[in-house]
C-alpha atoms as a PDB file:
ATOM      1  CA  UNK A   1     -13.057  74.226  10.256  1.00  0.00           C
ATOM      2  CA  UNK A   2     -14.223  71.016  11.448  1.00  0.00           C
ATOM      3  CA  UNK A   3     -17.871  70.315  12.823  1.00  0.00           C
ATOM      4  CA  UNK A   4     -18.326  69.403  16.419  1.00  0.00           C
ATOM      5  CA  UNK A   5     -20.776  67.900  17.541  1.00  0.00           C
ATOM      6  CA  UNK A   6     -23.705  68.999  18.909  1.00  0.00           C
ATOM      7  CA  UNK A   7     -24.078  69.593  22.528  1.00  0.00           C
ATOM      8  CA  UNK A   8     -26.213  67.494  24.821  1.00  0.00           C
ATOM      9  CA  UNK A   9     -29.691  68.873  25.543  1.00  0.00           C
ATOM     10  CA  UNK A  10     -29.406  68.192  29.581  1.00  0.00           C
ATOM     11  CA  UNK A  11     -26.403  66.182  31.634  1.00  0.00           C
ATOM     12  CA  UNK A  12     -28.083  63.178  31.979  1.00  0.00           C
ATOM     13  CA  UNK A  13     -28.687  62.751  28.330  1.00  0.00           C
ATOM     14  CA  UNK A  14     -24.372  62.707  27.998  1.00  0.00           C
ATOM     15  CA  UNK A  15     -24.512  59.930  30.810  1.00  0.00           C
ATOM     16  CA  UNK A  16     -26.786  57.350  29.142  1.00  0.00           C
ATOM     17  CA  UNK A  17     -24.478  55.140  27.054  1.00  0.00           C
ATOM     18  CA  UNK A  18     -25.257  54.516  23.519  1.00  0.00           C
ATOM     19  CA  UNK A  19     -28.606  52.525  22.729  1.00  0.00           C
ATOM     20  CA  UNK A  20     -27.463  49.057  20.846  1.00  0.00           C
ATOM     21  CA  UNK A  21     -29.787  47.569  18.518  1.00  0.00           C
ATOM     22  CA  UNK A  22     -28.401  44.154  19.762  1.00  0.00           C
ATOM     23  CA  UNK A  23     -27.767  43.308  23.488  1.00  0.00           C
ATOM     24  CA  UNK A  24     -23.547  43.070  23.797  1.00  0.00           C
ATOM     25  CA  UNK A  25     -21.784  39.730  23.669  1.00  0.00           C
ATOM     26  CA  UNK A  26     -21.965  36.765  24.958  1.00  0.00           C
ATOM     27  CA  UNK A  27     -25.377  36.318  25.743  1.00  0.00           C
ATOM     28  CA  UNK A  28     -24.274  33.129  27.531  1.00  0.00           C
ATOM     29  CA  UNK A  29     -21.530  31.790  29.341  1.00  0.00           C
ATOM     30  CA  UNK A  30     -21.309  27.646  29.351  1.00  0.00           C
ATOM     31  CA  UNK A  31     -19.225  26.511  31.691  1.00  0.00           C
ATOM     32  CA  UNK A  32     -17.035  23.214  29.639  1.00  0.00           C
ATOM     33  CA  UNK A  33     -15.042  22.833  32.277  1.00  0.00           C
ATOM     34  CA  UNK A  34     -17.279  21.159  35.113  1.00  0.00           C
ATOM     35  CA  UNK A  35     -16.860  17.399  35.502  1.00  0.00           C
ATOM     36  CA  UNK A  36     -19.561  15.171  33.673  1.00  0.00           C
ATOM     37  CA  UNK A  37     -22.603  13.984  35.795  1.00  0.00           C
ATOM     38  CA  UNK A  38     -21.747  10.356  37.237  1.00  0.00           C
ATOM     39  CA  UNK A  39     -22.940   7.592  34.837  1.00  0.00           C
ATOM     40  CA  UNK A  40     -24.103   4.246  36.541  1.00  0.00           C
ATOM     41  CA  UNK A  41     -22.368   1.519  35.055  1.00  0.00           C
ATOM     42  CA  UNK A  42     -25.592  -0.472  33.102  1.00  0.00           C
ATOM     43  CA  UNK A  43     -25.777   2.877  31.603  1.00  0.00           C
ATOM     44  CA  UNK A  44     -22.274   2.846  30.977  1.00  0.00           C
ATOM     45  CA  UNK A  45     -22.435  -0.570  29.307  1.00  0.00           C
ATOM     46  CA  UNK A  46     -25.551  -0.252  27.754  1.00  0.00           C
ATOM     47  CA  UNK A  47     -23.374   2.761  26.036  1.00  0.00           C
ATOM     48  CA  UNK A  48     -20.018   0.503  24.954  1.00  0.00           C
ATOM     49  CA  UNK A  49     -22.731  -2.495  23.847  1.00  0.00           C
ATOM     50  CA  UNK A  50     -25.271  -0.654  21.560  1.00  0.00           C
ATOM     51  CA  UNK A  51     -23.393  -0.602  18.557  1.00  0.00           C
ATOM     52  CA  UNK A  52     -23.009  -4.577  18.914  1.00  0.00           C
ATOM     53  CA  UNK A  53     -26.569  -5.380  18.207  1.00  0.00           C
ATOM     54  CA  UNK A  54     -26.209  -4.790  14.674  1.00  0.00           C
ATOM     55  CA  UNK A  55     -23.158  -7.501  14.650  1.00  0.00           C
ATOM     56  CA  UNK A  56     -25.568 -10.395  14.144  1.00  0.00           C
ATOM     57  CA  UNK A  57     -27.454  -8.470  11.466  1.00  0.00           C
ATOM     58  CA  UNK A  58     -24.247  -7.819   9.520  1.00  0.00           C
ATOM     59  CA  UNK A  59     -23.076 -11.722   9.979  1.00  0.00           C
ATOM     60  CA  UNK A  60     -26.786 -12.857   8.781  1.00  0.00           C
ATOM     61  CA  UNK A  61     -26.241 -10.663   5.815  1.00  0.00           C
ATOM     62  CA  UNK A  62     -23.104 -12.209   4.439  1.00  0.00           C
ATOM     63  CA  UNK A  63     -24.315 -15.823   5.175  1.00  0.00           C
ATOM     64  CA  UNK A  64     -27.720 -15.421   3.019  1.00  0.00           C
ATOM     65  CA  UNK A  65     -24.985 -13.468   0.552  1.00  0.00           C
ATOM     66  CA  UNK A  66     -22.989 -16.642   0.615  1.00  0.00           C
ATOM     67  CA  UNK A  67     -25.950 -19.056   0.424  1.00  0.00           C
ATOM     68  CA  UNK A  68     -27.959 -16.657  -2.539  1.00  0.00           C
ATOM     69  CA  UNK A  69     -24.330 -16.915  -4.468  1.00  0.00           C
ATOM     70  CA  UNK A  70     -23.687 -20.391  -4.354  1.00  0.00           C
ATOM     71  CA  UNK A  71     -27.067 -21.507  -5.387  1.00  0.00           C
ATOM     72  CA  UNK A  72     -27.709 -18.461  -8.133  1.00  0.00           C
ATOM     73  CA  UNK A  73     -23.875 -19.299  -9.067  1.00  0.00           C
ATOM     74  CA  UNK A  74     -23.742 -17.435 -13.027  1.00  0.00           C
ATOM     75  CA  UNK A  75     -22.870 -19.349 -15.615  1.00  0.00           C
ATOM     76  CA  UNK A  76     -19.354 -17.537 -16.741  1.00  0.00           C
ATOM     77  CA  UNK A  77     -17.820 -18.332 -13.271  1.00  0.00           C
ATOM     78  CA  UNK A  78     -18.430 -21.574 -13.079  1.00  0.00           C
ATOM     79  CA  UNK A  79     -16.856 -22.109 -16.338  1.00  0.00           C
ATOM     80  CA  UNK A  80     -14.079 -19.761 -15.008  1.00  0.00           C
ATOM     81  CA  UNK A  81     -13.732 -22.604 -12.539  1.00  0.00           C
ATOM     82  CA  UNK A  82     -13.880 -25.429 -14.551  1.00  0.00           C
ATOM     83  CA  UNK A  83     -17.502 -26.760 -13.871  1.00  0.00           C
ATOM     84  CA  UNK A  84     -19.380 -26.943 -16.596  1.00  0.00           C
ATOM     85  CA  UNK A  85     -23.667 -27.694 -15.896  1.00  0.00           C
ATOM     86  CA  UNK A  86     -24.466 -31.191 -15.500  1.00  0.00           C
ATOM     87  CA  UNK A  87     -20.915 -31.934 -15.273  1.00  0.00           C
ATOM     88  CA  UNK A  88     -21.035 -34.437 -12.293  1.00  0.00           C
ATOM     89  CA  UNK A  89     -23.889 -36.729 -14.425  1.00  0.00           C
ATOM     90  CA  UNK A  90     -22.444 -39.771 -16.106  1.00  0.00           C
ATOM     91  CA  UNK A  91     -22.977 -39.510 -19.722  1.00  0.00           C
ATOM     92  CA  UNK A  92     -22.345 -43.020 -20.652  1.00  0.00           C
ATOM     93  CA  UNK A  93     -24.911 -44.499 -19.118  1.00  0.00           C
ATOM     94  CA  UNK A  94     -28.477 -44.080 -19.530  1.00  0.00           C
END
């Protein structure tokens, strides 16, 4: 024999839906759809340009590289290239 369950106490208690311990889903509807605010256009450009400020850093950077790496030039590449120190002094004289 299989157990029923229990009757309600009154007829409004078997009207009252089932208490969640979480409201039901979604909570919130976002519409995606809906066209973008309008932009002005220095906002616009500000936008497109701002990643361009850092173009000047980056070109300073690989100047003082070149600079640093000519003057600090080590010793096994410049035999690598055939210069030797003191290589452009005339020995001879003196």
């Amino acid at each position: 024999m299989a157990m029923d369950k229990p009757a309600p106490a009154s007829p409004t208690e078997a009207a009252k839906p089932p208490v969640l311990s979480e409201p039901a889903l979604p909570l919130l509807v976002v519409r995606r759809d809906e066209a973008r605010p309008p932009v002005s256009r220095v906002a616009a450009l500000w936008r497109l340009l701002r990643p361009l400020r850092f173009v000047p850093l980056v070109m300073a950077t690989v100047m003082l590289g070149g600079i640093i790496g000519l003057y600090f030039q080590p010793p096994g590449m410049r035999r690598a290239q055939g210069r030797h120190p003191r290589a452009d002094r005339d020995t001879a004289a003196g």
